[in-house]
C-alpha atoms as a PDB file:
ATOM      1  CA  UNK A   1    -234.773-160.118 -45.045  1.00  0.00           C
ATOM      2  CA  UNK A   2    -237.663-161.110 -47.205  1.00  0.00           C
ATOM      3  CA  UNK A   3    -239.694-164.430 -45.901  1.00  0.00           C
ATOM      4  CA  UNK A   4    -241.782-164.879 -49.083  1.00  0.00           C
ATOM      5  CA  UNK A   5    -239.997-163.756 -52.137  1.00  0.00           C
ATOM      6  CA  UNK A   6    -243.124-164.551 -54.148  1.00  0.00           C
ATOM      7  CA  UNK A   7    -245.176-162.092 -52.503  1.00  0.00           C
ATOM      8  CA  UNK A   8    -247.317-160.344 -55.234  1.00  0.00           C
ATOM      9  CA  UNK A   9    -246.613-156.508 -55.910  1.00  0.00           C
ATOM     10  CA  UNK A  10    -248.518-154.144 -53.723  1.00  0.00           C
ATOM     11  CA  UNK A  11    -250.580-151.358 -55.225  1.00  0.00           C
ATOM     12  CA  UNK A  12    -249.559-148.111 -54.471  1.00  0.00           C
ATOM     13  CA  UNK A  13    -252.954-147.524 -53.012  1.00  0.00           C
ATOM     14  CA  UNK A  14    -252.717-150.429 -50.474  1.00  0.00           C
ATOM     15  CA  UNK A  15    -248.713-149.462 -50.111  1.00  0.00           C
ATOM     16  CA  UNK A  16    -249.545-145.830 -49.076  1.00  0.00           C
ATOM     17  CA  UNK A  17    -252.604-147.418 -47.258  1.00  0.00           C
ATOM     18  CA  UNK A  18    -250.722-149.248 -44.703  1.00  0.00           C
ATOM     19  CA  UNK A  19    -247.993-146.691 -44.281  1.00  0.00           C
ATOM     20  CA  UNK A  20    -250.684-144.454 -43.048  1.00  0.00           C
ATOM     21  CA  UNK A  21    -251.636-147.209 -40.414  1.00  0.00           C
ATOM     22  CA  UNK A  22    -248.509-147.033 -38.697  1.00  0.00           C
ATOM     23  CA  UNK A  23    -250.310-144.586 -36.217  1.00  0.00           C
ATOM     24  CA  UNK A  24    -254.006-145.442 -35.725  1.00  0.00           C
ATOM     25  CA  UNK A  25    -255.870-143.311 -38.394  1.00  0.00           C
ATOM     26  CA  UNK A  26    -259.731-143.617 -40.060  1.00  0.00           C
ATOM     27  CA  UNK A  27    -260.595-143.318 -43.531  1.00  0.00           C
ATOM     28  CA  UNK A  28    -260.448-139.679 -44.425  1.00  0.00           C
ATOM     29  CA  UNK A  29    -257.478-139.337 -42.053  1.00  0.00           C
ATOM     30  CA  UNK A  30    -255.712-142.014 -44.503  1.00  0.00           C
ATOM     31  CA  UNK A  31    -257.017-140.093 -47.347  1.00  0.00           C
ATOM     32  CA  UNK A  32    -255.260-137.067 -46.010  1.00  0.00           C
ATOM     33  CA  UNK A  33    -252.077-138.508 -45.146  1.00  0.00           C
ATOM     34  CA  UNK A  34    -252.376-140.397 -48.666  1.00  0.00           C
ATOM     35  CA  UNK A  35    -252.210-137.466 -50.185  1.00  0.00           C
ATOM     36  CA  UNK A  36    -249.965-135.380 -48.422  1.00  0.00           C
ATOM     37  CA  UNK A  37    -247.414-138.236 -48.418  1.00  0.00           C
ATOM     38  CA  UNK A  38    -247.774-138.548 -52.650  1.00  0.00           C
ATOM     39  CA  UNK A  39    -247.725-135.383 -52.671  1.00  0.00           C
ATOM     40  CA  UNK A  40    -251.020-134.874 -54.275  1.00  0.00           C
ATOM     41  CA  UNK A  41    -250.809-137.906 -56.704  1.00  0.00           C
ATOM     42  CA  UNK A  42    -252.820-140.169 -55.222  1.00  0.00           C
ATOM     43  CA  UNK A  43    -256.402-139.113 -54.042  1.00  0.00           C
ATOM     44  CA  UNK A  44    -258.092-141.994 -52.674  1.00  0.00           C
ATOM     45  CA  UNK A  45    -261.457-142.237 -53.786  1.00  0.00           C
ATOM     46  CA  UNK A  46    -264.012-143.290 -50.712  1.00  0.00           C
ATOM     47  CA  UNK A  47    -264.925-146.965 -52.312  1.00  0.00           C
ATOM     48  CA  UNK A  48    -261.427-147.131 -53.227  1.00  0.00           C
ATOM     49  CA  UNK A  49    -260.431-146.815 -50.142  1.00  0.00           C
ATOM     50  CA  UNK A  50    -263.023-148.749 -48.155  1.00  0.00           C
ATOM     51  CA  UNK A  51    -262.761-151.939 -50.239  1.00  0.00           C
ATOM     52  CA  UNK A  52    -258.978-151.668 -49.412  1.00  0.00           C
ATOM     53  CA  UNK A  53    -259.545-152.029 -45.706  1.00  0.00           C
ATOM     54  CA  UNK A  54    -261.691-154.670 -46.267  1.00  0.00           C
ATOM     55  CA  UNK A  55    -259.339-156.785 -47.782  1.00  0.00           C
ATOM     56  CA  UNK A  56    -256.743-155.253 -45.664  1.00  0.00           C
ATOM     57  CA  UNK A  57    -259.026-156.874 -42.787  1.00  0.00           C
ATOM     58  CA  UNK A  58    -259.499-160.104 -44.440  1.00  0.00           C
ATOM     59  CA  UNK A  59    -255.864-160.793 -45.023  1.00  0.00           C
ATOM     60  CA  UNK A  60    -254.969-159.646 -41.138  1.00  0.00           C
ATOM     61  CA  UNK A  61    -252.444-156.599 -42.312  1.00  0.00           C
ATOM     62  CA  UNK A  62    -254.732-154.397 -40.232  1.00  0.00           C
ATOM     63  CA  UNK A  63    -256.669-154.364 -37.580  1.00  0.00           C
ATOM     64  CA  UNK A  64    -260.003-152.092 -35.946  1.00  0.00           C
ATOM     65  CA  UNK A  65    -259.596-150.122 -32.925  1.00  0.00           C
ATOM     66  CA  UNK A  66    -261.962-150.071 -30.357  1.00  0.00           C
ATOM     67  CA  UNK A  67    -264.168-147.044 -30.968  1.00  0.00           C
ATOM     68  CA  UNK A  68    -266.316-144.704 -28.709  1.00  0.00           C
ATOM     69  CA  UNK A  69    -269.977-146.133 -28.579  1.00  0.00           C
ATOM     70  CA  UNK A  70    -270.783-142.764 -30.083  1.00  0.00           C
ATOM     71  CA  UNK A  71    -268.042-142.094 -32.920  1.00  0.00           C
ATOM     72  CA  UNK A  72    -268.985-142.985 -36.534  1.00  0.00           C
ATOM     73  CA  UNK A  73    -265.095-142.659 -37.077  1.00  0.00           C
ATOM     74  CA  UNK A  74    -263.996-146.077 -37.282  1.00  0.00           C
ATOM     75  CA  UNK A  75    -259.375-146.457 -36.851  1.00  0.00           C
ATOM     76  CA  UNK A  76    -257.506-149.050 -37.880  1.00  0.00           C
ATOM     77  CA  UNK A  77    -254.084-149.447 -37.121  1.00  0.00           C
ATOM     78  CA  UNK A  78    -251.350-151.871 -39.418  1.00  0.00           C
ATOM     79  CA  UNK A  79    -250.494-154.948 -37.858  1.00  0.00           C
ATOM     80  CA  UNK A  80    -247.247-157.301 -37.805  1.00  0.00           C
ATOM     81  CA  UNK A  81    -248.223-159.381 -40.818  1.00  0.00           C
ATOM     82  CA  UNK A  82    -249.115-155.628 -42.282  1.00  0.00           C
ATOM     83  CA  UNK A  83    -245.681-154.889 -41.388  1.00  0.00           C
ATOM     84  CA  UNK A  84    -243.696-157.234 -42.780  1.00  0.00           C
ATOM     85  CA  UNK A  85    -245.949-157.001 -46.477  1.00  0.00           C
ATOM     86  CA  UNK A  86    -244.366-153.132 -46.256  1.00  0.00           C
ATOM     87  CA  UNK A  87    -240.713-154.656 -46.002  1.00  0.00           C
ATOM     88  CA  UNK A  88    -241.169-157.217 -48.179  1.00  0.00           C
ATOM     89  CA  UNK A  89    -242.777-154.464 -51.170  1.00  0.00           C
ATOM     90  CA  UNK A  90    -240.011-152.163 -49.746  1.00  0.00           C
ATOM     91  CA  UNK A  91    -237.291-154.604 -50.967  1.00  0.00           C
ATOM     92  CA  UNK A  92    -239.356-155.606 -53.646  1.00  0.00           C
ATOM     93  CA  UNK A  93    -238.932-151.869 -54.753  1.00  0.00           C
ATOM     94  CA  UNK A  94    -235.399-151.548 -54.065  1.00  0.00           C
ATOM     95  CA  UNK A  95    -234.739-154.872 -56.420  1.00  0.00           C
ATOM     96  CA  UNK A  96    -236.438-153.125 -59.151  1.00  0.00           C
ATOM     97  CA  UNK A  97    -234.758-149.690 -58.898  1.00  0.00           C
ATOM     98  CA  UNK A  98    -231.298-151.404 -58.861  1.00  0.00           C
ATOM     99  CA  UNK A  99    -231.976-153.744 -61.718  1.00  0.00           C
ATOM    100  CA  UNK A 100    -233.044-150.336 -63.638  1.00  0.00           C
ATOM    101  CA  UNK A 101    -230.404-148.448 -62.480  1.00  0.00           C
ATOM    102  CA  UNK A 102    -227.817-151.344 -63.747  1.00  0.00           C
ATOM    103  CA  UNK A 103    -229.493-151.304 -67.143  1.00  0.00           C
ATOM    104  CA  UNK A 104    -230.404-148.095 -67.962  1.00  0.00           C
ATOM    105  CA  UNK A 105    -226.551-146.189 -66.831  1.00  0.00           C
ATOM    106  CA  UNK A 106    -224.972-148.928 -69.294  1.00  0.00           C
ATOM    107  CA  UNK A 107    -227.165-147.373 -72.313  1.00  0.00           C
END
């Protein structure tokens, strides 16, 4: 399942980042849903956030929408290669909690 099993960890900022971009969404609609979706423990600062989409950008994992000529709001939505970083963390994730889980029932 995983193409590049030396991916390096995601943050859970970028993690919960590109989750939110699996519907088209601007900034303080991904700080919302960023959130809501820790369930309060992450708030998102606005640099925080905004030097996250940039390198989001940069390394293709999301992408701008077009925008109204007159809309400051600027979406971005998550792309494939966005996609497949959220599987790869996913099982990543799962690895770890299994290795724990192994360990810590046989203390």
């Amino acid at each position: 399942m995983v193409e590049n099993k030396e991916s390096i960890a995601l943050t859970e900022a970028v993690f919960y980042t590109l989750l939110s971009l699996y519907t088209p969404n601007h900034g303080y609609g991904i700080m919302q849903k960023v959130e809501g979706m820790s369930e309060g423990r992450i708030r998102l600062a606005a640099g925080t956030l905004y030097g996250a989409l940039s390198t989001l950008l940069e390394k293709g994992w999301i992408r701008p929408l077009p925008g109204e000529d007159n809309s400051r709001k600027k979406e971005y939505l998550i792309t494939d290669h966005g996609k497949r970083a959220v599987e790869e963390e996913i099982y990543r994730l799962r690895e770890l909690l299994r290795n724990g889980e192994l360990i810590v029932k046989d203390l």
